[in-house]
Protein backbone atom coordinates (compact mmCIF):
# COMPACT_ATOMS: atom_id res chain seq x y z
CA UNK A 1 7.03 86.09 14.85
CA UNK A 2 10.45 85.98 13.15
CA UNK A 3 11.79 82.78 11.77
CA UNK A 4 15.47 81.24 12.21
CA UNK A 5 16.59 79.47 9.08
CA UNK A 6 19.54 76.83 9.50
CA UNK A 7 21.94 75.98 6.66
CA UNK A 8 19.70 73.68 5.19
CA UNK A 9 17.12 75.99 5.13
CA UNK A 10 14.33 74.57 7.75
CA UNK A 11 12.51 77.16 8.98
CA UNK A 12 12.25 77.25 13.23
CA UNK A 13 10.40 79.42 15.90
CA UNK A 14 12.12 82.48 16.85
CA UNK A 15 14.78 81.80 20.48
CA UNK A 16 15.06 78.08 18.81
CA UNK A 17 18.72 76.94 19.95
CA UNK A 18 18.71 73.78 17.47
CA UNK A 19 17.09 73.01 14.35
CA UNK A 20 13.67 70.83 14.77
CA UNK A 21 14.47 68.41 11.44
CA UNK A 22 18.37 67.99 11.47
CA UNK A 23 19.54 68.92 14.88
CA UNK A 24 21.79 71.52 13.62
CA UNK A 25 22.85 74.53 16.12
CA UNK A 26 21.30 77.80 15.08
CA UNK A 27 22.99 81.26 15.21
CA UNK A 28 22.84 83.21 17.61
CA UNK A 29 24.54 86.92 18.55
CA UNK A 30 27.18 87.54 16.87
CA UNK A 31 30.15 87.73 19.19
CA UNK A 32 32.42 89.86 16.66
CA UNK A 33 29.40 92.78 16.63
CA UNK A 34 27.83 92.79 19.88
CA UNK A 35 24.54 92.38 18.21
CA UNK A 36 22.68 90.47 15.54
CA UNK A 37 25.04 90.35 12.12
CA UNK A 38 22.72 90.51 8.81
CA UNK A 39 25.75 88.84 6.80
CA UNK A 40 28.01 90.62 4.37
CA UNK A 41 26.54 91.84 1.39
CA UNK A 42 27.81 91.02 -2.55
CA UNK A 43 30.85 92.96 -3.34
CA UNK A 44 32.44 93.23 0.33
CA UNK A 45 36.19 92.67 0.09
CA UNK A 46 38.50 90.64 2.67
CA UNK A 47 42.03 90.55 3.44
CA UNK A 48 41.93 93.37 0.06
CA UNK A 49 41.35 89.96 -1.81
CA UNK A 50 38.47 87.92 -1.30
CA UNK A 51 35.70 89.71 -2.71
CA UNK A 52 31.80 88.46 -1.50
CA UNK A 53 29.45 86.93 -4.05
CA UNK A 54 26.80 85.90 -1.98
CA UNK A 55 25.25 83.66 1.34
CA UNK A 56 25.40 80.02 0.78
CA UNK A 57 23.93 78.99 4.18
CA UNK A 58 24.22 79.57 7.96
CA UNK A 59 24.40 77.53 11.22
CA UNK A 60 25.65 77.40 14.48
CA UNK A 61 29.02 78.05 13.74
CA UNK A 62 28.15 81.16 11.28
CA UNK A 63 27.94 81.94 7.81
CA UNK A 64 29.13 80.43 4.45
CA UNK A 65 29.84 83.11 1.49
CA UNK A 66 30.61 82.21 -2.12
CA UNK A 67 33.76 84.27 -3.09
CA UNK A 68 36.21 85.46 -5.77
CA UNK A 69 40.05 85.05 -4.85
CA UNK A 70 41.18 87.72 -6.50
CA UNK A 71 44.71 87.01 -5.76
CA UNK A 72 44.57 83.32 -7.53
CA UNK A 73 42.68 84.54 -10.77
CA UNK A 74 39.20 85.07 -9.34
CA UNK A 75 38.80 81.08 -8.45
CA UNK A 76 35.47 80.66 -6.65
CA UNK A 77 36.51 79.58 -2.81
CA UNK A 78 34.16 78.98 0.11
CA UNK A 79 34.55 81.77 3.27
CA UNK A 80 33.18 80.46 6.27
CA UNK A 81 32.59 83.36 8.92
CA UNK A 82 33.00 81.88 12.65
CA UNK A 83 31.12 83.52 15.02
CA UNK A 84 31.41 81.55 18.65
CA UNK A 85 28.37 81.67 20.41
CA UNK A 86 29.83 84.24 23.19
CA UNK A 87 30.36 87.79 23.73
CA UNK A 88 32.99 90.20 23.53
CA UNK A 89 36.79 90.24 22.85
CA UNK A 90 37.20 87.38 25.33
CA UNK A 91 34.89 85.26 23.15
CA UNK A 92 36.86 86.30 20.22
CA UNK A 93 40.46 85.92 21.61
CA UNK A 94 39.27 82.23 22.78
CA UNK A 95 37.65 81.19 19.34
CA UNK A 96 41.05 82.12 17.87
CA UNK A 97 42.94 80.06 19.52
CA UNK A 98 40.68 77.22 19.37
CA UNK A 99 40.31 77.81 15.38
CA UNK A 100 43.73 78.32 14.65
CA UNK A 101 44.19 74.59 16.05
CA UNK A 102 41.58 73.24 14.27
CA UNK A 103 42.79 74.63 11.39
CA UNK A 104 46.42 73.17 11.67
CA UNK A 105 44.53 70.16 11.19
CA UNK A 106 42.59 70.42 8.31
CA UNK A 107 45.58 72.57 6.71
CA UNK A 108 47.80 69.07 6.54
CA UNK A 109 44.59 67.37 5.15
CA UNK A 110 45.48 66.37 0.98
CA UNK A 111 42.90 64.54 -0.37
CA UNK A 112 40.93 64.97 -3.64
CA UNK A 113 37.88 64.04 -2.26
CA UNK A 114 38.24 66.87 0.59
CA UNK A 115 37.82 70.51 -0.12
CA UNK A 116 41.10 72.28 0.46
CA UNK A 117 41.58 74.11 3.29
CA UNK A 118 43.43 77.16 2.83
CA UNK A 119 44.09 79.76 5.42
CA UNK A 120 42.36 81.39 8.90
CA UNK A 121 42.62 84.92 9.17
CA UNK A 122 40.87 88.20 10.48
CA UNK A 123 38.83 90.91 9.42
CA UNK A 124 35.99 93.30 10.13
CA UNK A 125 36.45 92.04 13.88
CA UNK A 126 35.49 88.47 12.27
CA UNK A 127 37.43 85.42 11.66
CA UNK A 128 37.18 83.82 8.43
CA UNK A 129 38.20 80.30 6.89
CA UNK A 130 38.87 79.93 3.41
CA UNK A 131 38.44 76.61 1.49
CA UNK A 132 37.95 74.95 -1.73
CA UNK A 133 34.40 75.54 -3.52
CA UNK A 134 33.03 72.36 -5.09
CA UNK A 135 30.59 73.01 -7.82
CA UNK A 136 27.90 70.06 -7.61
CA UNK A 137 24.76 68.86 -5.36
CA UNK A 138 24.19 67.55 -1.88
CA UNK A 139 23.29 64.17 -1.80
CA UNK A 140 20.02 65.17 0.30
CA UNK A 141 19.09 67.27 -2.98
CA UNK A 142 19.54 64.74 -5.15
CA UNK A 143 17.52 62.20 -2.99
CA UNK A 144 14.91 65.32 -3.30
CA UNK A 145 14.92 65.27 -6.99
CA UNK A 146 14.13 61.59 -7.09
CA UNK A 147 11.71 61.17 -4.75
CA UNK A 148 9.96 63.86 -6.35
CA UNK A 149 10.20 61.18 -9.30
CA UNK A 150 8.61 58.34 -6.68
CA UNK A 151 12.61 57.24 -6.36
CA UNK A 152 14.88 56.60 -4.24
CA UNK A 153 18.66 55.21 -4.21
CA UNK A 154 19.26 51.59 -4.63
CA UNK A 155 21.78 49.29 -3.28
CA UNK A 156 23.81 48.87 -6.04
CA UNK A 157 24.25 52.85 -6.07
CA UNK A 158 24.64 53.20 -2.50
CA UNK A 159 27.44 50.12 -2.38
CA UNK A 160 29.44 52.41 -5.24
CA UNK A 161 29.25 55.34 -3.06
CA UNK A 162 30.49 53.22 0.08
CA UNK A 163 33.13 52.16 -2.05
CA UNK A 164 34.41 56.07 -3.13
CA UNK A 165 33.15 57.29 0.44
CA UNK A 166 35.35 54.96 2.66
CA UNK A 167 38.51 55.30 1.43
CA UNK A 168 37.98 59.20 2.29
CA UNK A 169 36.61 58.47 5.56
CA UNK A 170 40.27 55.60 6.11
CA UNK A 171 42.70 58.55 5.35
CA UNK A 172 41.08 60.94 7.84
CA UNK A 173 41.04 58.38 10.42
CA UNK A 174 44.71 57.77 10.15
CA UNK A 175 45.39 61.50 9.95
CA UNK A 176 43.68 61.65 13.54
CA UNK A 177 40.57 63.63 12.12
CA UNK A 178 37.03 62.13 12.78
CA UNK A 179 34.30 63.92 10.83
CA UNK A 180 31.94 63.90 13.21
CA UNK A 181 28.92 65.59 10.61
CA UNK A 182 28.46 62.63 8.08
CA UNK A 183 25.16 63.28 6.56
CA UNK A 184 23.62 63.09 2.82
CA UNK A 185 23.46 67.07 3.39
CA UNK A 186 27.22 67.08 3.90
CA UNK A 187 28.27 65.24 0.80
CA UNK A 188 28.37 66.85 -2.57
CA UNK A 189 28.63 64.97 -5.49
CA UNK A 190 30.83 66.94 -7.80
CA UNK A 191 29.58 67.94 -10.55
CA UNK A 192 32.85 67.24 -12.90
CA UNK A 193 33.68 63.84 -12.15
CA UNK A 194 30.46 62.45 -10.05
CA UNK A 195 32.70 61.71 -6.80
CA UNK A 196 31.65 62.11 -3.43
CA UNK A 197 33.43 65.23 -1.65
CA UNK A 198 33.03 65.31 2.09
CA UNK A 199 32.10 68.80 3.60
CA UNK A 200 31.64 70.77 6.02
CA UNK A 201 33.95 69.17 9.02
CA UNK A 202 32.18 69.20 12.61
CA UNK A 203 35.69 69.99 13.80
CA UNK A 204 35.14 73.66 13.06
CA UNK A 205 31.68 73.79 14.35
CA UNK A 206 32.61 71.98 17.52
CA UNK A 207 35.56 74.36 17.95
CA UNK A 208 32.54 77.47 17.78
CA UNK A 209 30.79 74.95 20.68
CA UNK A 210 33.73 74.56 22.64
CA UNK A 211 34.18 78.53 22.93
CA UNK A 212 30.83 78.57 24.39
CA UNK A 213 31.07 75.87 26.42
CA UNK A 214 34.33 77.80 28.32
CA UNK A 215 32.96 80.64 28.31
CA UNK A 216 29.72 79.36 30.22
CA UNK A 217 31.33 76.65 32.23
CA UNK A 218 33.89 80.00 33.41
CA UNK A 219 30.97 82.03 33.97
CA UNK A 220 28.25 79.87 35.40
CA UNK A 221 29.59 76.08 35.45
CA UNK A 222 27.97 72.95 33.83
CA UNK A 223 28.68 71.53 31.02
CA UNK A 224 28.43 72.40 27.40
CA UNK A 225 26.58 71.19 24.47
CA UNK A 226 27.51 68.29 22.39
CA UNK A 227 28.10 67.98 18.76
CA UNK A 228 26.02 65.69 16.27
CA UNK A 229 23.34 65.80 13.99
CA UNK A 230 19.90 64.45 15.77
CA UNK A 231 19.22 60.85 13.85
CA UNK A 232 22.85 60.32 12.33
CA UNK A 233 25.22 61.00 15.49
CA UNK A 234 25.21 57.64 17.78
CA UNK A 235 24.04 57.77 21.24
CA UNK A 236 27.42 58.56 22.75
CA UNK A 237 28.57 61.27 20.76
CA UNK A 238 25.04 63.20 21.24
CA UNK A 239 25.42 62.68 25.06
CA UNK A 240 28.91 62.43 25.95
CA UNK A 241 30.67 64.17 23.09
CA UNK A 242 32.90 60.81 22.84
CA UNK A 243 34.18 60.26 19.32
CA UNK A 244 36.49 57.45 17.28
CA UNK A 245 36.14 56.38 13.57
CA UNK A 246 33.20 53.97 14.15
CA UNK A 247 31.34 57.52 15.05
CA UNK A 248 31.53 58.34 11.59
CA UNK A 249 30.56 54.75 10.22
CA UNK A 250 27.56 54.91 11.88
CA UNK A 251 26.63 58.12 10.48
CA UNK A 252 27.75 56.80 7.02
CA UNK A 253 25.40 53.84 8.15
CA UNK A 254 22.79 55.97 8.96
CA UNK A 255 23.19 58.41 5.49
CA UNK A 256 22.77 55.09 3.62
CA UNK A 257 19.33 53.82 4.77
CA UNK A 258 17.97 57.12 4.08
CA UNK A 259 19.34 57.35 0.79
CA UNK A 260 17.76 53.72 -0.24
CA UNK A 261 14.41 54.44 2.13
CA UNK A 262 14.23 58.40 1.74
CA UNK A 263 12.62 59.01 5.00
CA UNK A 264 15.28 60.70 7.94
CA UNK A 265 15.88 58.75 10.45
CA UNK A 266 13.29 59.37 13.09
CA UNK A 267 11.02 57.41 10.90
CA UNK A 268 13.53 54.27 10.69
CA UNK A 269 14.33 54.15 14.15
CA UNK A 270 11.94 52.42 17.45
CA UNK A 271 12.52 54.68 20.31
CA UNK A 272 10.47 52.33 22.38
CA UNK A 273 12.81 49.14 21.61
CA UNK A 274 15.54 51.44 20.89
CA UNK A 275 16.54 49.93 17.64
CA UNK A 276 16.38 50.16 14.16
CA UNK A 277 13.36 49.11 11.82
CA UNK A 278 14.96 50.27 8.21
CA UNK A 279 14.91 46.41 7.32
CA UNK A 280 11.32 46.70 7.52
CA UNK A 281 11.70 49.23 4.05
CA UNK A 282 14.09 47.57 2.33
CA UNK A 283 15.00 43.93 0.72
CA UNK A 284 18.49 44.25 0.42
CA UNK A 285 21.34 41.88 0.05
CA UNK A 286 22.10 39.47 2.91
CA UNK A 287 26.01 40.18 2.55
CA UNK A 288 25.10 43.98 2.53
CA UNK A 289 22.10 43.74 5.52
CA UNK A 290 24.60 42.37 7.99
CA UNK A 291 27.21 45.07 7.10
CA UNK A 292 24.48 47.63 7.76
CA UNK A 293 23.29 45.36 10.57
CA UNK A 294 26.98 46.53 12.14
CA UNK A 295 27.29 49.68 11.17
CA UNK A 296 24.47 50.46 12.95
CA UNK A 297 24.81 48.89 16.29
CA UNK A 298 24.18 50.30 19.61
CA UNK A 299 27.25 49.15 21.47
CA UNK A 300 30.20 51.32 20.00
CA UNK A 301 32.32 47.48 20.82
CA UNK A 302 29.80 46.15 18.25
CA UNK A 303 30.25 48.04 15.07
CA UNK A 304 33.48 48.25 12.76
CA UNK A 305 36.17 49.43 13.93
CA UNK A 306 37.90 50.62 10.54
CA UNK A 307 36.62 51.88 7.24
CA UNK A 308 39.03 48.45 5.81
CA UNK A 309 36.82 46.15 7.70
CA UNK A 310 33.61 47.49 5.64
CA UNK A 311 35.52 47.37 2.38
CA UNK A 312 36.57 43.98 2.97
CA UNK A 313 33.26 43.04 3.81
CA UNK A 314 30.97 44.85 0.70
CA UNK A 315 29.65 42.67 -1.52
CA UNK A 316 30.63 42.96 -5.21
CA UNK A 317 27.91 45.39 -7.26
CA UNK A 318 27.69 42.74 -10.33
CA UNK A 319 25.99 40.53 -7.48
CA UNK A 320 23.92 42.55 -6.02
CA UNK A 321 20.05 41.81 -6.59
CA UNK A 322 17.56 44.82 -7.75
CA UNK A 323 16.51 46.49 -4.46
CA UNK A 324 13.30 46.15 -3.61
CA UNK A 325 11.73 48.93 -1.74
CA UNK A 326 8.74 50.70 -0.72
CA UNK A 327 7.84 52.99 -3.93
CA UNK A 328 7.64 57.03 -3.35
CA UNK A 329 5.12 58.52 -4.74
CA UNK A 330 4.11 62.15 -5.39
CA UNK A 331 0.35 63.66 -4.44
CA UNK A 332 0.27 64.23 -8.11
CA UNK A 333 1.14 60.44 -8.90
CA UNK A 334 -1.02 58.73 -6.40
CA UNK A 335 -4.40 60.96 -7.40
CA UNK A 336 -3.82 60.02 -11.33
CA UNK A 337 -5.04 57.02 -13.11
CA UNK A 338 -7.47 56.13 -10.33
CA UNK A 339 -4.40 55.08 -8.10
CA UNK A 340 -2.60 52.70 -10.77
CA UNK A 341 0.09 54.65 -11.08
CA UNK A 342 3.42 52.28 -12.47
CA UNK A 343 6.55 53.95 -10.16
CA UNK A 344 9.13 54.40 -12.65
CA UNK A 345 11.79 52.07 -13.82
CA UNK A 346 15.08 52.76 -11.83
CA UNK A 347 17.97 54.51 -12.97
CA UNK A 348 20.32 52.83 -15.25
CA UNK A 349 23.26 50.58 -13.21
CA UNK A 350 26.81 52.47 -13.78
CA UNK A 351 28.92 49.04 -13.69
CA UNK A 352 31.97 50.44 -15.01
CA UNK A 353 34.99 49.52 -13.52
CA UNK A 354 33.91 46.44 -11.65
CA UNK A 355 35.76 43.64 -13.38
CA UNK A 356 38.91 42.54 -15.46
CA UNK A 357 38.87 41.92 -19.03
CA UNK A 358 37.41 38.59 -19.29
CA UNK A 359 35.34 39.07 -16.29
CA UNK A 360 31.72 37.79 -18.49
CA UNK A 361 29.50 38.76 -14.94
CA UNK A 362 30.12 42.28 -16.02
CA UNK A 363 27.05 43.78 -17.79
CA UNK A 364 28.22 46.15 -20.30
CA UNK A 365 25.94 48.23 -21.98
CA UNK A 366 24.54 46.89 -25.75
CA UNK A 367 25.52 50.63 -26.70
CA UNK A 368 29.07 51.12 -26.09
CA UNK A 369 29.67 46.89 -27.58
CA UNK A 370 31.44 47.56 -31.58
CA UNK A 371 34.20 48.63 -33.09
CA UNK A 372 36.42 50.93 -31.27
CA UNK A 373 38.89 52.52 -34.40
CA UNK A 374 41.04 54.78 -31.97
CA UNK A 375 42.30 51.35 -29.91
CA UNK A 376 42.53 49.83 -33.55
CA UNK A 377 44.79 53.16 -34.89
CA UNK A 378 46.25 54.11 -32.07
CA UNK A 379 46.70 50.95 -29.23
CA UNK A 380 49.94 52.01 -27.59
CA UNK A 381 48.10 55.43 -26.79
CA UNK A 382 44.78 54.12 -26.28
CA UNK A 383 45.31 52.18 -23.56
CA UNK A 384 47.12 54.79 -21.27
CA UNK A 385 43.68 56.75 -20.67
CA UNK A 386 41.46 53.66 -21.20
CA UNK A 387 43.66 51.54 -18.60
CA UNK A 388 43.16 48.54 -21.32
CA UNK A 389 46.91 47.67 -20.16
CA UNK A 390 46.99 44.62 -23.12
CA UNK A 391 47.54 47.58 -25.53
CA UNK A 392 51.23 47.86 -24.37
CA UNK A 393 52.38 44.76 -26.34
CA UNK A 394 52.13 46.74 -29.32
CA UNK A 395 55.39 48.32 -28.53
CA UNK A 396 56.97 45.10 -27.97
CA UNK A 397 56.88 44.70 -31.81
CA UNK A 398 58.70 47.53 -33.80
CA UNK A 399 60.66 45.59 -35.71
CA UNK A 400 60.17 44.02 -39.31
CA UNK A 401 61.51 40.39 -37.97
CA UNK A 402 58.06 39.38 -37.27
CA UNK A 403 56.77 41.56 -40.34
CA UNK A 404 54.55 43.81 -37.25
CA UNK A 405 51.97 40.89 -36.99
CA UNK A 406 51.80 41.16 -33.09
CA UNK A 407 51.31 44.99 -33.46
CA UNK A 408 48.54 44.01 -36.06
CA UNK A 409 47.44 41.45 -33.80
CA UNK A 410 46.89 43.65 -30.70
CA UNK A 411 45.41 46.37 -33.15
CA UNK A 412 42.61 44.29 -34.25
CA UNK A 413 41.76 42.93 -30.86
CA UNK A 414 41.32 46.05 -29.84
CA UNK A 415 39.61 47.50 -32.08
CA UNK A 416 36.97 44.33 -31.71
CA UNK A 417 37.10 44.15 -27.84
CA UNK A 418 38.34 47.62 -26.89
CA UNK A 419 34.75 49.18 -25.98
CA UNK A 420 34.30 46.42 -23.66
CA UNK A 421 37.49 46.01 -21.98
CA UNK A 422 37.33 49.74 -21.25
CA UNK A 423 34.89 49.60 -19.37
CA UNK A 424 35.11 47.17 -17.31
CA UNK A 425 38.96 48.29 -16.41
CA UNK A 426 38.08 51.79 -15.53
CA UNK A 427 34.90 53.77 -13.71
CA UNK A 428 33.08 55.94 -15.63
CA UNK A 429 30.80 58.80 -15.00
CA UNK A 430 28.03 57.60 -18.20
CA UNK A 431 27.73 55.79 -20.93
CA UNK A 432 27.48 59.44 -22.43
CA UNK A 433 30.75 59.97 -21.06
CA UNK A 434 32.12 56.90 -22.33
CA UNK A 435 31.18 57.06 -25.78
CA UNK A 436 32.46 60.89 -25.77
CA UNK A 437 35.63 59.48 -24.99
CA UNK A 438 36.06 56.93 -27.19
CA UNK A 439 35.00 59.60 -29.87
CA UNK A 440 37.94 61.90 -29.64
CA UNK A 441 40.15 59.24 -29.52
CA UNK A 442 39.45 57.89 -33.17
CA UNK A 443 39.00 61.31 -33.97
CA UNK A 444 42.89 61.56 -33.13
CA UNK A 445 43.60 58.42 -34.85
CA UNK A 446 41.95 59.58 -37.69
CA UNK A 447 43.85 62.83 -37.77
CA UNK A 448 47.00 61.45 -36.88
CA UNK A 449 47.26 58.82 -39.60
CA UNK A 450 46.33 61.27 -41.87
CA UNK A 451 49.36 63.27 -41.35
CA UNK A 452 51.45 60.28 -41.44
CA UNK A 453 50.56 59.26 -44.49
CA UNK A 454 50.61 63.14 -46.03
CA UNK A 455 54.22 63.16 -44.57
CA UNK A 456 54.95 59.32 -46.30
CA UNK A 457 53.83 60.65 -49.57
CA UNK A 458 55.28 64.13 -49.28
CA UNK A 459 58.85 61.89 -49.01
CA UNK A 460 58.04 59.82 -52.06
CA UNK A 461 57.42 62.39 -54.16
CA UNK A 462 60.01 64.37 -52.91
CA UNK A 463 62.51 61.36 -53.63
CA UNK A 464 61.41 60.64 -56.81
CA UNK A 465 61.74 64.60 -57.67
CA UNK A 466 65.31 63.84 -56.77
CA UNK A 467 65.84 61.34 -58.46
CA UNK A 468 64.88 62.94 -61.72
CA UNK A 469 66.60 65.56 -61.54
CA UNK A 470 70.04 63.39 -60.87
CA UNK A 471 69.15 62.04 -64.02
């Protein structure tokens, strides 16, 4: 018996219309061939310009392909083939429409923290999207990695990505646009920077559902299948197909108790009482349980109503207790050392950019704390990248009235208290990052001074060569 793979790559029994562990729709005929499409091979070329690398996943909607625009400089791009779930030309001409307005919507969409969406077009008797590719993992495979490790995420971690995550979720929300496909599977955290980028919009795979659903409800009546992923969708939007931005925070809810619990939601919800038992995992925060608590209600009235309200409501990381939670272990780990396997300690707490200067609840890290010589050589500069804004006064002093004792002032500050102003005025991705930072910046002090004084001594000696010659 043949197997149907999803996206995520959970195997299911052949004639399967939805994946058994996330819910997602599976592929079906392709509409666009008449028959079963095997994908397009490495080296095809679309549109004379996007040329095929090879399959990143597949669902419902179709296929995802890893390109090369060839007509931006071979950029890497993401080429999503939509195949509605329909036969024939009809099919085709329908998912066209629907996709091209769908796609006015997500081509207006500007946010860093969104992949780009960049045009809809035809080819092959297929319709293709083209977007942004974001190098990095899925949150799901990094929650993989550590519970491999007997780990999972804790609250403080999961309150930071709240914190980067809601803003996104406030923009799209005012733009119209609910998600609808909030999962840790469809957030990536970039590789570059470490922020969360939210991917892979239900929009478009609802827009593949909605050709079906015509086409059936045309050809035979009833109604048509609803979007949401089984566990993270609410009640409503699985059965009624009724969305609104607390839709989303409860799937953001719902993302975050599996991240701090790693077990999907099946296991942290009582379909007898119909509620949820995650609080019987984890020992969080009593500001931060009630926000969940809220998140996650049943009524749709009940929960927030805006991604503000939450970020109103989180609690500030520096207070945040250690989370306590029930450890994960590996086969390997619980059969060793007669079963008194240690879990390991957690990962270090990033607490950059949580406080102002004098802010002493801020725990910086013992090995960032010394002397920083590029905010001591160079503090007007310095504090434009570092966001240390106290390093501006230096320029407030270029005159020899007060002999440059503020500037000297201000220098030496800096250089004593620079490290940990930085960062606690600005996030950063690691203390490895940090510390890289702070490196090339005295290396440019270094360099720069040097050439100052080269040029100050190159005058002097230039003067005094013309001076003895006037004599």
């Amino acid at each position: 018996m043949s197997l149907i793979t999803c996206s995520k790559g959970h195997q299911n029994p052949e004639g399967s219309r939805f994946c058994t562990l996330c819910g997602e729709p599976l592929p079906e005929h392709n509409a666009f061939a008449g028959g079963i499409n095997t994908g397009l091979v490495e080296g095809t070329r679309l549109r004379d310009r996007y040329m095929i690398k090879y399959q990143l996943g597949q669902g419902g909607f179709g296929r995802t392909y890893l390109a090369e625009d060839t007509g931006r400089f071979n950029e890497l791009i993401v080429l999503k083939e939509l195949m509605p779930t329909g036969q024939g030309t009809y099919a085709l001409q329908k998912a066209e429409e629907l996709f091209q307005r769908e796609a006015a919507i997500l081509h207006k969409l500007r946010h860093p923290q969104i992949p780009k969406f960049w045009e809809l077009f035809r080819d092959r008797k297929g319709l293709f999207l083209v977007q942004d590719y974001i190098e990095g993992k899925t949150y799901q495979d990094l929650l993989n990695n550590r519970l491999d490790n007997g780990q999972s995420f804790s609250e403080v971690e999961i309150i930071e990505l709240l914190q980067q995550l809601l803003p996104v979720l406030s923009y799209l929300h005012k733009q119209g646009v609910i998600h609808r496909d909030i999962s840790p599977d469809n957030v990536i955290r970039k590789e570059q920077d470490g922020l969360p980028i939210l991917i892979d919009f239900g929009g478009v795979k609802q827009t593949a559902i909605d050709v079906a659903t015509q086409l059936a409800a045309e050809k035979y009546g009833g109604s048509g299948t609803r979007l949401g992923k089984s566990g993270y969708a609410p009640d409503e939007q699985l059965r009624l197909g009724s969305v609104a931005p607390h839709s989303d925070l409860y799937a953001l809810g719902v993302t975050a108790i599996v991240l701090m619990t790693g077990k999907p939601p099946q296991e942290l919800f009582d379909a007898h009482t119909m509620s949820w038992v995650w609080n019987r995992q984890l020992n969080l925060s009593s500001d931060f349980n009630k926000i969940l608590q809220r998140m996650l209600a049943q009524r749709p009235s009940e929960r927030f109503q805006s991604a503000e309200e939450i970020l109103q409501q989180l609690p500030a990381v520096s207070t945040v207790p250690e989370t306590r939670v029930q450890p994960h272990l590996t086969q390997r780990q619980i059969t060793s050392s007669n079963n008194n396997f240690i879990p390991p300690s957690p990962a270090p707490i990033n607490t950059s950019g949580q406080g102002h200067l004098l802010d002493n609840s801020v725990e910086v890290p013992d090995e960032i704390v010394g002397w920083n010589w590029g905010a001591f050589l160079l503090p007007g500069f310095w504090c434009l990248t570092n966001r240390v804004w106290i390093g501006l006064l230096s320029w407030l002093d270029l005159s020899v009235v007060t002999l440059g004792i503020p500037t000297i002032t201000i220098s030496i500050l800096l250089g004593l208290k620079g490290n940990e102003w930085a960062w606690k005025s600005r996030k950063w991705k690691s203390v490895k990052a940090f510390k890289r930072h702070q490196r090339f910046w005295a290396i440019a002090a270094f360099i720069l001074w040097a050439l100052f004084l080269i040029i100050i001594i190159g005058v002097i000696l230039f003067a005094i060569a013309i001076a003895g010659f006037g004599m």
